[in-house]
PDB file of N, CA and C in Angstrom:
ATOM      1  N   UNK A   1       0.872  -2.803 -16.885  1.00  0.00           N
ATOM      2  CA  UNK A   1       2.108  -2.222 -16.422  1.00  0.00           C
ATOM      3  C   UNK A   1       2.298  -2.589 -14.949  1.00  0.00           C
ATOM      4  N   UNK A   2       3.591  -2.770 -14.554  1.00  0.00           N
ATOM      5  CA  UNK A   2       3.631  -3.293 -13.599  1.00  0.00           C
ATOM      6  C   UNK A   2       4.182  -2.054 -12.428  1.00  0.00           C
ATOM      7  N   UNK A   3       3.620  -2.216 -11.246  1.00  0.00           N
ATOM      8  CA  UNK A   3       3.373  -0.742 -10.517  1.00  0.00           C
ATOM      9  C   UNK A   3       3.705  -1.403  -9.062  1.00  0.00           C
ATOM     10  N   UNK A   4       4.664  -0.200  -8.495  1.00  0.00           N
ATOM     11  CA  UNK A   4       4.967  -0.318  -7.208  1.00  0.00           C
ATOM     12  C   UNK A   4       4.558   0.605  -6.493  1.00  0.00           C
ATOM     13  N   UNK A   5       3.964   0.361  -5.302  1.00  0.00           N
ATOM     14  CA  UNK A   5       3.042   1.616  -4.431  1.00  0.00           C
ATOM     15  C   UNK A   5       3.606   2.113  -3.469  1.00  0.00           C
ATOM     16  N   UNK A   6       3.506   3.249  -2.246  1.00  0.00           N
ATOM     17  CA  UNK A   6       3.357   2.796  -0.849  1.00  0.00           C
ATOM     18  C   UNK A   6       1.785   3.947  -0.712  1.00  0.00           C
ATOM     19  N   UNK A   7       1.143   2.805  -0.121  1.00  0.00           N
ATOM     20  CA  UNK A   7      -0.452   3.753   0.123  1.00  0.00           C
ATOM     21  C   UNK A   7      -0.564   3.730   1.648  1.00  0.00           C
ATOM     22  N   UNK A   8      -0.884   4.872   2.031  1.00  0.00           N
ATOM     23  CA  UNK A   8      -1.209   5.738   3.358  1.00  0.00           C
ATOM     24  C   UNK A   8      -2.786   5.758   3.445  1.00  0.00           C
ATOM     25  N   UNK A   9      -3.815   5.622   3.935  1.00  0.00           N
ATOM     26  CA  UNK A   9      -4.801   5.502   4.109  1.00  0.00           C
ATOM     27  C   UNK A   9      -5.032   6.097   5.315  1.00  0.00           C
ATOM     28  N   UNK A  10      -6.069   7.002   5.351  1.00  0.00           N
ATOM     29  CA  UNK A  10      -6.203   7.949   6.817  1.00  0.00           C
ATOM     30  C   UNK A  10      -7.423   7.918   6.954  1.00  0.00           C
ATOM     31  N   UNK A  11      -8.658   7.374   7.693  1.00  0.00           N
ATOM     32  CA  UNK A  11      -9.629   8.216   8.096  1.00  0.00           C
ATOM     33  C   UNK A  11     -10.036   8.751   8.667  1.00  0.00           C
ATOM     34  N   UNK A  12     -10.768   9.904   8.533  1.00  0.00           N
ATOM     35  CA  UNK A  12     -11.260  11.349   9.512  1.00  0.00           C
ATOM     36  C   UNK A  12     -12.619  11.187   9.834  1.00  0.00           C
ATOM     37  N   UNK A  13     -12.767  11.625  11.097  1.00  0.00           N
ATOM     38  CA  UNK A  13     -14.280  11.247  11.611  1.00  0.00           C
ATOM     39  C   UNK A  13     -14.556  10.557  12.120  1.00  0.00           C
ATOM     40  N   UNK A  14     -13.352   9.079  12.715  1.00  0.00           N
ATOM     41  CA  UNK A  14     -13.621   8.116  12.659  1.00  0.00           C
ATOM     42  C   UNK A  14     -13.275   7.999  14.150  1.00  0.00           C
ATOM     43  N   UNK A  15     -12.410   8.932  15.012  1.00  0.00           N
ATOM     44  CA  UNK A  15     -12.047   8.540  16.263  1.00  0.00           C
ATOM     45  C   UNK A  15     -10.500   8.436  16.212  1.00  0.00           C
ATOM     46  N   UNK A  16     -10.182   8.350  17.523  1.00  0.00           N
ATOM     47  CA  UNK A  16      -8.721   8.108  17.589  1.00  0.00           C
ATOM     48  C   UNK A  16      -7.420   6.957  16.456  1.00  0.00           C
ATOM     49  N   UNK A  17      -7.592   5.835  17.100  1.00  0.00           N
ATOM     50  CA  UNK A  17      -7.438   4.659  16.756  1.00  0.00           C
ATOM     51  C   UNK A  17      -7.691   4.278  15.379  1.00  0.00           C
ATOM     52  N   UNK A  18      -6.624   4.213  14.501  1.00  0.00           N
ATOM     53  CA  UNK A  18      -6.638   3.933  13.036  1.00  0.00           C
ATOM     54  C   UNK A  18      -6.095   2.670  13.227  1.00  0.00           C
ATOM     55  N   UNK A  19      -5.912   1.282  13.787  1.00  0.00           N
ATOM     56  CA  UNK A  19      -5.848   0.387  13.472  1.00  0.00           C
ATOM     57  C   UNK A  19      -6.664  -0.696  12.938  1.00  0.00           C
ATOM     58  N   UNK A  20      -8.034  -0.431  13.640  1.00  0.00           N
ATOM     59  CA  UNK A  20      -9.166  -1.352  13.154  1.00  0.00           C
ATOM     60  C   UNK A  20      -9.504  -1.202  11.663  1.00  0.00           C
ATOM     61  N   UNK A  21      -9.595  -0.085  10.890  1.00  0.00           N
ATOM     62  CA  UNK A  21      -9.523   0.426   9.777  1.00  0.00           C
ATOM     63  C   UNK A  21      -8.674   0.089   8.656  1.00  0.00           C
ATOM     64  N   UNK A  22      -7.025   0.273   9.134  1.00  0.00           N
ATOM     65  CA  UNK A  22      -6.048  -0.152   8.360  1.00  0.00           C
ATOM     66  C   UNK A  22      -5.862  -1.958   8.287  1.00  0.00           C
ATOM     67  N   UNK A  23      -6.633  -2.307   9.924  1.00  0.00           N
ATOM     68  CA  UNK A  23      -6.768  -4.179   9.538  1.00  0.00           C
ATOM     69  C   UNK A  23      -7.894  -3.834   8.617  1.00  0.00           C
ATOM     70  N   UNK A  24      -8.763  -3.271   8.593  1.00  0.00           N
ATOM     71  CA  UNK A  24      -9.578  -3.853   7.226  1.00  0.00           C
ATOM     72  C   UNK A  24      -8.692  -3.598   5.939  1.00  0.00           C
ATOM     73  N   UNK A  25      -8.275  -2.778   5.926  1.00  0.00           N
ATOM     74  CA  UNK A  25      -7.631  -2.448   4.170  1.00  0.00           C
ATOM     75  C   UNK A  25      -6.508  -3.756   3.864  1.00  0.00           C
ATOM     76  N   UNK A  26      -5.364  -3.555   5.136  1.00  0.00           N
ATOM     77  CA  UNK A  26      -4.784  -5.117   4.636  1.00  0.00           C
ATOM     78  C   UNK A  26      -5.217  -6.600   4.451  1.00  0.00           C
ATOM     79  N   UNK A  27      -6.877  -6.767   5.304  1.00  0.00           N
ATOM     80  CA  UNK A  27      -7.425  -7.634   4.749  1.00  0.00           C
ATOM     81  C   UNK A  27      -8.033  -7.723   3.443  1.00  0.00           C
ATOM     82  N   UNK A  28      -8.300  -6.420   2.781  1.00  0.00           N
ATOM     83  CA  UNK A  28      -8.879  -6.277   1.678  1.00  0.00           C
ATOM     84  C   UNK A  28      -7.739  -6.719   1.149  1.00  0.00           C
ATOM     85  N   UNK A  29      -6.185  -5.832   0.694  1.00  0.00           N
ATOM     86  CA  UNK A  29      -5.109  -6.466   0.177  1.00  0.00           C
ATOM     87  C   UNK A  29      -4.494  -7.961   0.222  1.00  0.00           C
ATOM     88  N   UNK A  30      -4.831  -8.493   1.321  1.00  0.00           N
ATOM     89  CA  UNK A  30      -4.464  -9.900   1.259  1.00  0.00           C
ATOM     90  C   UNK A  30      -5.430 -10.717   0.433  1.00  0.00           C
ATOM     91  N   UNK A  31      -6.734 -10.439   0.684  1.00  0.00           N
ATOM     92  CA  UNK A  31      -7.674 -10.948  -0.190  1.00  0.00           C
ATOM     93  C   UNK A  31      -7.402 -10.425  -1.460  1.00  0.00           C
ATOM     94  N   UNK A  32      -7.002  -9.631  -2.399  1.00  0.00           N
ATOM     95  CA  UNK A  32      -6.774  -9.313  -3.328  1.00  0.00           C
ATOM     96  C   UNK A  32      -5.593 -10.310  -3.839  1.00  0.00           C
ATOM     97  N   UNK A  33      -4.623 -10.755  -3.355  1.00  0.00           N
ATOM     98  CA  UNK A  33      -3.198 -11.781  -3.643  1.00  0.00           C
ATOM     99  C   UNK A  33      -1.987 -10.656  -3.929  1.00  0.00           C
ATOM    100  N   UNK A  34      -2.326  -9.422  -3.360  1.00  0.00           N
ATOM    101  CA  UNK A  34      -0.776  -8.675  -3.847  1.00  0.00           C
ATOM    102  C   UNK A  34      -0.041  -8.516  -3.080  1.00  0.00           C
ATOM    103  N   UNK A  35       1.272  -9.122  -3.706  1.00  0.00           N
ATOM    104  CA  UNK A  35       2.555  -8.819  -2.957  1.00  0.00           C
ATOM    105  C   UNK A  35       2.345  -7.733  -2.357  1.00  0.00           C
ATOM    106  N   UNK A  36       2.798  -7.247  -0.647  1.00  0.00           N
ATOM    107  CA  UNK A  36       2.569  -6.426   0.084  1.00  0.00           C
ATOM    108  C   UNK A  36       3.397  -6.676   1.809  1.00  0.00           C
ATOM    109  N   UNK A  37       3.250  -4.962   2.183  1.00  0.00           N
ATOM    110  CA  UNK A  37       4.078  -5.386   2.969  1.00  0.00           C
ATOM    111  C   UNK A  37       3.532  -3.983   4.291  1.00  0.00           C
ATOM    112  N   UNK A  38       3.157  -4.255   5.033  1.00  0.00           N
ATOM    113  CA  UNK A  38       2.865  -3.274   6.448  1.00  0.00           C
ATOM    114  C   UNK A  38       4.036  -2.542   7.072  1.00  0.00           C
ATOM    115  N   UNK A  39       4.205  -1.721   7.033  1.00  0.00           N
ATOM    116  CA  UNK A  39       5.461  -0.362   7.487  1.00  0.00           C
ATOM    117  C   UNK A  39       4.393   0.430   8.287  1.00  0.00           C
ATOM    118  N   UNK A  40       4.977   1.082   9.428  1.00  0.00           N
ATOM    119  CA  UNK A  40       4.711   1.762  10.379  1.00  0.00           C
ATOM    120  C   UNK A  40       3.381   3.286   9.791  1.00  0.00           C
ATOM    121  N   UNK A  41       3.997   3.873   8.695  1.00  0.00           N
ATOM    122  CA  UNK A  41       3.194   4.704   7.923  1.00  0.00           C
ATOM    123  C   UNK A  41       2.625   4.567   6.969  1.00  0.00           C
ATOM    124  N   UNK A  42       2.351   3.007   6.607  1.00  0.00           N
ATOM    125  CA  UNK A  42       1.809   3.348   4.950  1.00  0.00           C
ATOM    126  C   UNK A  42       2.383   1.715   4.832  1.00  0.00           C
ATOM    127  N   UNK A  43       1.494   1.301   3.617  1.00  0.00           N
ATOM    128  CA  UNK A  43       1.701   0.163   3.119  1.00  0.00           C
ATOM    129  C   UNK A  43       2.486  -0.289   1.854  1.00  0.00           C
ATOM    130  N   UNK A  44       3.204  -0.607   1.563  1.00  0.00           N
ATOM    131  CA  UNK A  44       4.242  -1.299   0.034  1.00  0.00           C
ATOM    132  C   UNK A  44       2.707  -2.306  -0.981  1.00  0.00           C
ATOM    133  N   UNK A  45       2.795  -1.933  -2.097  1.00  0.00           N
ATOM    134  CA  UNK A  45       2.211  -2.680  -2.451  1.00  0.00           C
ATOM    135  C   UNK A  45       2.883  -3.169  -4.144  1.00  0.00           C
ATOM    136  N   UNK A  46       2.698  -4.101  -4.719  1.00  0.00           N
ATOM    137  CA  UNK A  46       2.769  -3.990  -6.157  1.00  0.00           C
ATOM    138  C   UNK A  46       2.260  -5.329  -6.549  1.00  0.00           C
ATOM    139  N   UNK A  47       2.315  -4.865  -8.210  1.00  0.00           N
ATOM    140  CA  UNK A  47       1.416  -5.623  -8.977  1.00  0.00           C
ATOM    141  C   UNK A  47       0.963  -4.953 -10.191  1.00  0.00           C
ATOM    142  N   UNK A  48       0.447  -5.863 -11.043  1.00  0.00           N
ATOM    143  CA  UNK A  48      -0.077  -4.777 -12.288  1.00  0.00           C
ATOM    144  C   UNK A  48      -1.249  -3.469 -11.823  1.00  0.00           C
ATOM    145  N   UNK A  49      -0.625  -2.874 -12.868  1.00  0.00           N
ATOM    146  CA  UNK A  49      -1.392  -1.013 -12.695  1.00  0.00           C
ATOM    147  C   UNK A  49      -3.003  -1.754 -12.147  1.00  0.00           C
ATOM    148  N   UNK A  50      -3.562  -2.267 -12.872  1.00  0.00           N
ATOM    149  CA  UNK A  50      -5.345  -2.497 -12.872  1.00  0.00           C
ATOM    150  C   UNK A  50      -5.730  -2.991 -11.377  1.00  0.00           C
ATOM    151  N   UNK A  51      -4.829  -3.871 -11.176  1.00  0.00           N
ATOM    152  CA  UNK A  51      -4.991  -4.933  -9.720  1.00  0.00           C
ATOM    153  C   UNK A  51      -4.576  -4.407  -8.480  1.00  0.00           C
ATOM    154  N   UNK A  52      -3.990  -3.155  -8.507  1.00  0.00           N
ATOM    155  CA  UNK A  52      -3.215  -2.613  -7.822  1.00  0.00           C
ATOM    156  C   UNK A  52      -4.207  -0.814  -7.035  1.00  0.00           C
ATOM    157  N   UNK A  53      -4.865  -0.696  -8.609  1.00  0.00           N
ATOM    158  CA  UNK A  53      -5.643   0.575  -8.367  1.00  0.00           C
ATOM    159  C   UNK A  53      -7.024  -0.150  -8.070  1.00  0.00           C
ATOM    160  N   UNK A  54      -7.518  -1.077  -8.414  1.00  0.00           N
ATOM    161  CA  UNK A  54      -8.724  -1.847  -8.315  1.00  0.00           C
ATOM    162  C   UNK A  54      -8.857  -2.251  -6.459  1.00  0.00           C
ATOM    163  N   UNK A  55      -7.497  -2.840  -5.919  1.00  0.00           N
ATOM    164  CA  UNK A  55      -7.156  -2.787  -4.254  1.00  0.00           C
ATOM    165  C   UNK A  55      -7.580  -1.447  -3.767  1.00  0.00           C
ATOM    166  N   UNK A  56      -6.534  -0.342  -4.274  1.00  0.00           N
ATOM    167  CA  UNK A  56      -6.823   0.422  -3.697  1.00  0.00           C
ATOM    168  C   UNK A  56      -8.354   1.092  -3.298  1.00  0.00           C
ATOM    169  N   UNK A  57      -9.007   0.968  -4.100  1.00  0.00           N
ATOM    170  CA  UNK A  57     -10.180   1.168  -4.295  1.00  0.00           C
ATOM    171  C   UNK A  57     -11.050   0.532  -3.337  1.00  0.00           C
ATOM    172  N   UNK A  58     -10.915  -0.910  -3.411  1.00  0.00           N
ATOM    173  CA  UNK A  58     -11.994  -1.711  -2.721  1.00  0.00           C
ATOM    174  C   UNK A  58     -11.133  -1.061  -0.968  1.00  0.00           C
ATOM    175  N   UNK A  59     -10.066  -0.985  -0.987  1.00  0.00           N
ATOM    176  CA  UNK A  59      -9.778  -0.413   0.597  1.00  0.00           C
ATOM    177  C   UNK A  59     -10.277   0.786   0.702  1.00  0.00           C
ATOM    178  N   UNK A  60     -10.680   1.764   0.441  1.00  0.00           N
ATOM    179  CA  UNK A  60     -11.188   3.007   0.616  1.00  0.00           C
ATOM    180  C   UNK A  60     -12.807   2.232   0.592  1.00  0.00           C
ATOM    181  N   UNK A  61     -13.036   1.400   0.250  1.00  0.00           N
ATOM    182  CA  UNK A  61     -15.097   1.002   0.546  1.00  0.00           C
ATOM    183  C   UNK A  61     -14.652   0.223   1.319  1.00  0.00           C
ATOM    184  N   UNK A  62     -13.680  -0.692   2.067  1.00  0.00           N
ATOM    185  CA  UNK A  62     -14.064  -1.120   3.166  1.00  0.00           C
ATOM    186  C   UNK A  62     -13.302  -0.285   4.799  1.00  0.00           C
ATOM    187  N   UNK A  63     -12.790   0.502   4.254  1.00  0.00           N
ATOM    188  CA  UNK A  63     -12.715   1.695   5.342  1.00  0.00           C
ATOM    189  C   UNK A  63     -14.016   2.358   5.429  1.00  0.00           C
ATOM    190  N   UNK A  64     -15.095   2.756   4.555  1.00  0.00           N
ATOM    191  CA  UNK A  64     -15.934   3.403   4.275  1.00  0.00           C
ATOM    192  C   UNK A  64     -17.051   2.616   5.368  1.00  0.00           C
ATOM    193  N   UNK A  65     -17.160   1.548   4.700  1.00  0.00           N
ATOM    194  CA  UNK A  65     -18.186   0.544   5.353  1.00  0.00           C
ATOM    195  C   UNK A  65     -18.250   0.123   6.767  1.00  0.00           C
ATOM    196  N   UNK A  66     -16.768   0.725   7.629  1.00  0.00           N
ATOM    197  CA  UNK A  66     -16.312   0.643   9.134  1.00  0.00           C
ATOM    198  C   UNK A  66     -17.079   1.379   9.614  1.00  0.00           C
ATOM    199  N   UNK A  67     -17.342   2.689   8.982  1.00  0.00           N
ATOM    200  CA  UNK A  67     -18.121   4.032   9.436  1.00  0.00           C
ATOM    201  C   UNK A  67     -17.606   5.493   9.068  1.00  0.00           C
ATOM    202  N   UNK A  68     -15.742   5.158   8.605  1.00  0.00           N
ATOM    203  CA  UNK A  68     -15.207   6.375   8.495  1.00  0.00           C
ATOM    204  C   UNK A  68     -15.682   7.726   7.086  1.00  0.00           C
ATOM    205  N   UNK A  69     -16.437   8.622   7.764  1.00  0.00           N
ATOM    206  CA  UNK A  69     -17.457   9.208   6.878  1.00  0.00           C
ATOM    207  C   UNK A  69     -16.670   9.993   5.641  1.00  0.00           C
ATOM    208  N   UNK A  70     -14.835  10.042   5.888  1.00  0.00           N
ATOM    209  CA  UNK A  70     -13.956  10.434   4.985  1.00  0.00           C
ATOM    210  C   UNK A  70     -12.571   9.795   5.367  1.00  0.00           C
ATOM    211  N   UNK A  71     -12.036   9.559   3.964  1.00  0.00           N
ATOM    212  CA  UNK A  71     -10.591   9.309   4.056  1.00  0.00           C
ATOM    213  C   UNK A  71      -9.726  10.409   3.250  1.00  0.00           C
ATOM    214  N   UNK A  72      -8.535   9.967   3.875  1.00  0.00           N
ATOM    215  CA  UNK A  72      -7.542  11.329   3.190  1.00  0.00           C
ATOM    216  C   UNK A  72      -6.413  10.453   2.987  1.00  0.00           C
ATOM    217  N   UNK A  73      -5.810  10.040   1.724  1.00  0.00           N
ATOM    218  CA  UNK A  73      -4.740   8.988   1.059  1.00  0.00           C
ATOM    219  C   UNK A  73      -3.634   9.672   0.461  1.00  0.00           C
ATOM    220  N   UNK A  74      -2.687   8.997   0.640  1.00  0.00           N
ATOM    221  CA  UNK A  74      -2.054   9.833   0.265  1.00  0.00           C
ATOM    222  C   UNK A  74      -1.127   8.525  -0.779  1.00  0.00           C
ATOM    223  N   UNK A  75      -0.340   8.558  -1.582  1.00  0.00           N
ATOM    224  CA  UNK A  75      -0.221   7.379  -2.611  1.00  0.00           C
ATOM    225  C   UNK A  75       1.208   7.680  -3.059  1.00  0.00           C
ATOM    226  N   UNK A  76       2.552   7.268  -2.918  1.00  0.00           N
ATOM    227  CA  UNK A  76       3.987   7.608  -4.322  1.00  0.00           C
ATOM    228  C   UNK A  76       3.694   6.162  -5.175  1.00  0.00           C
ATOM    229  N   UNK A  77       3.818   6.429  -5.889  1.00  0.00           N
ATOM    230  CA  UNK A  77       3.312   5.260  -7.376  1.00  0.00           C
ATOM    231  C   UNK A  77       5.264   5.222  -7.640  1.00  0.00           C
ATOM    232  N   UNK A  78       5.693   4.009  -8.488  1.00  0.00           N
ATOM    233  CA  UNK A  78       6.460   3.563  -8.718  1.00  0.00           C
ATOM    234  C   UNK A  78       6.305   2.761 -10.213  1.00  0.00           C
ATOM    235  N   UNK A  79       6.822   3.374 -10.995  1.00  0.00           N
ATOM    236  CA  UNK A  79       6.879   2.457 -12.316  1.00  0.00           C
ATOM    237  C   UNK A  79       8.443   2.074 -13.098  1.00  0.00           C
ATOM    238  N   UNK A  80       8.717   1.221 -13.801  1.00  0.00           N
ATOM    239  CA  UNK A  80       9.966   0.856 -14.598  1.00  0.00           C
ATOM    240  C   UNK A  80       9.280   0.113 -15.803  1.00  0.00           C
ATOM    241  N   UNK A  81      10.259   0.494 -16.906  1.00  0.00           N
ATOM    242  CA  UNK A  81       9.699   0.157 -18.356  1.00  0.00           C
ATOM    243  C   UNK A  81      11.331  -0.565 -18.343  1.00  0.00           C
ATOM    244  N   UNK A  82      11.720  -1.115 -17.621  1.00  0.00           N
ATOM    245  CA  UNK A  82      13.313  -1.437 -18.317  1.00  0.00           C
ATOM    246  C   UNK A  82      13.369  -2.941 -17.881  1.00  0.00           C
ATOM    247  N   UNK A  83      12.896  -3.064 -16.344  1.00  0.00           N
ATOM    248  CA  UNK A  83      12.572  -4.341 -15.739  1.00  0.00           C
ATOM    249  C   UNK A  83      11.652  -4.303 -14.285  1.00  0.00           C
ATOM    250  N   UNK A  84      11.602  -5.450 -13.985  1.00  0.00           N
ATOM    251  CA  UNK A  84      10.442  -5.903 -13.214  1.00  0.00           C
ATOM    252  C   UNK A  84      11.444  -5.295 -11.723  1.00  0.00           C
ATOM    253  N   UNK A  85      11.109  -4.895 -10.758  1.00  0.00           N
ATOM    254  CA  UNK A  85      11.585  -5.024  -9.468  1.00  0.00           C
ATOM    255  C   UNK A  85      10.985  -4.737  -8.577  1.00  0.00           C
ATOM    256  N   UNK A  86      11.263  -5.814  -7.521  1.00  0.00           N
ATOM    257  CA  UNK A  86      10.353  -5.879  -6.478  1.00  0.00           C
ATOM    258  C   UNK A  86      10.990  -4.730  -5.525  1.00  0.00           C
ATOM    259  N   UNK A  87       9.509  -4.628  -3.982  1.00  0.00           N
ATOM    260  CA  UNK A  87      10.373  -3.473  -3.366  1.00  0.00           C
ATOM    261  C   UNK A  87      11.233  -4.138  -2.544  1.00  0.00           C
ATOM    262  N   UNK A  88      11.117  -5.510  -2.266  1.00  0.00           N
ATOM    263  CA  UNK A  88      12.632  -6.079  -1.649  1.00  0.00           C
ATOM    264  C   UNK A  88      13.780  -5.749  -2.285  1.00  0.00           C
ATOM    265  N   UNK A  89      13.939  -6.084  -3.617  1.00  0.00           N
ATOM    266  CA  UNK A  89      15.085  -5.788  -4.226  1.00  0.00           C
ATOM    267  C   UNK A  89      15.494  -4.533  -4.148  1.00  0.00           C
ATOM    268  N   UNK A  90      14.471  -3.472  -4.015  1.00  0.00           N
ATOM    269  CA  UNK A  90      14.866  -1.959  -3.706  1.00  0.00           C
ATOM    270  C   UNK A  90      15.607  -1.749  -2.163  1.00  0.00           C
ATOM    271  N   UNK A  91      14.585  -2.231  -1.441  1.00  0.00           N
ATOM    272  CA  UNK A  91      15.472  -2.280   0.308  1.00  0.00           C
ATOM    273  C   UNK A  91      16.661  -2.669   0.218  1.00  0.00           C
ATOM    274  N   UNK A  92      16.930  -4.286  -0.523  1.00  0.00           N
ATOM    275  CA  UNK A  92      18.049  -5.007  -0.541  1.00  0.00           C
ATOM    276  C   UNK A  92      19.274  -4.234  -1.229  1.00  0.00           C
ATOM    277  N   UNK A  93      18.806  -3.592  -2.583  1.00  0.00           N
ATOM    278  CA  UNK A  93      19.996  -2.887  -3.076  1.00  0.00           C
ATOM    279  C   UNK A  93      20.364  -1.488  -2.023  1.00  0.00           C
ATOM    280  N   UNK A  94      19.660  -0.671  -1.254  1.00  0.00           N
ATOM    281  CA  UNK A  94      20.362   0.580  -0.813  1.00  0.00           C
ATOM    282  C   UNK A  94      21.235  -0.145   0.741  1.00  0.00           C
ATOM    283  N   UNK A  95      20.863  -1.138   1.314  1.00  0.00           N
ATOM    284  CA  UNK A  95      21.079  -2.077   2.219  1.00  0.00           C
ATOM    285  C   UNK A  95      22.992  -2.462   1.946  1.00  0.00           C
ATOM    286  N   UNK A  96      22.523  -3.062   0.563  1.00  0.00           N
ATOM    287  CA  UNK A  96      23.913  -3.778   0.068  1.00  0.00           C
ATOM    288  C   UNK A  96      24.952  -2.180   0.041  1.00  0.00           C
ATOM    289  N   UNK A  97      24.348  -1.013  -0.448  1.00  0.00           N
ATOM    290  CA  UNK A  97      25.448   0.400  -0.903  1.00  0.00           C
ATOM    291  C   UNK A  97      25.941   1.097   0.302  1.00  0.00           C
ATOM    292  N   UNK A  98      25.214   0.308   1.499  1.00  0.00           N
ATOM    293  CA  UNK A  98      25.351   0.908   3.170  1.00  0.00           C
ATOM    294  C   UNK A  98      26.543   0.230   3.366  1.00  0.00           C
ATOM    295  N   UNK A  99      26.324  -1.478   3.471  1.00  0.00           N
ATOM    296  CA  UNK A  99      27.099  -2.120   4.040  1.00  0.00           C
ATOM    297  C   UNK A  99      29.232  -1.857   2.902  1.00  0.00           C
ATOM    298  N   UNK A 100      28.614  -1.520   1.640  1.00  0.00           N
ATOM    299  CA  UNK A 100      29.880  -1.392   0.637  1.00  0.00           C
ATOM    300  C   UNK A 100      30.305  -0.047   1.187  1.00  0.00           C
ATOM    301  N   UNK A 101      29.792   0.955   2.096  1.00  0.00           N
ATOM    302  CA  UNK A 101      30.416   2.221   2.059  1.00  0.00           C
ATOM    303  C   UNK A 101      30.891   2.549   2.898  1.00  0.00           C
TER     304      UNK A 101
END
């Protein structure tokens, strides 16, 4: 099934500075090959359900492996059984209902 994300990744314990952390997780995601996309709070992700929860996963062990002794995630999942759509096409369509109104 094909699954659209946005995952928030937080770790506690770890000190101020959550960037070194979140570069590991999007390196984990880039190494994974999924379409994806970095936003200020949280990351866009999609891809099939397996490849998608299987990322998420390996990013919570390589946040883990930084030192952060807990994470706190927070996840909105996105599914369609009718057709495929990317989250560009989602930006692009409320984008296009701005500029029509």
């Amino acid at each position: 099934m094909w699954v659209s994300v946005d995952l928030c990744v937080v770790p506690i314990g770890a000190g101020i500075s959550l960037a070194p952390f979140i570069a590991a997780c999007q390196k984990t995601i880039e190494k994974a090959g999924l379409e994806h996309e970095l936003g200020p709070n949280g990351t866009a992700i999609e891809g099939e359900w397996d490849e998608v929860f299987d990322c998420i996963r390996a990013c919570h062990e390589s946040v883990h492996s930084l030192g952060a002794p807990r994470i706190y995630t927070t996840l909105k999942i996105n599914t369609r059984k009718d057709r495929k759509q990317s989250f560009q096409e989602k930006v692009k369509s409320v984008k296009n209902a701005i500029s029509n109104s």
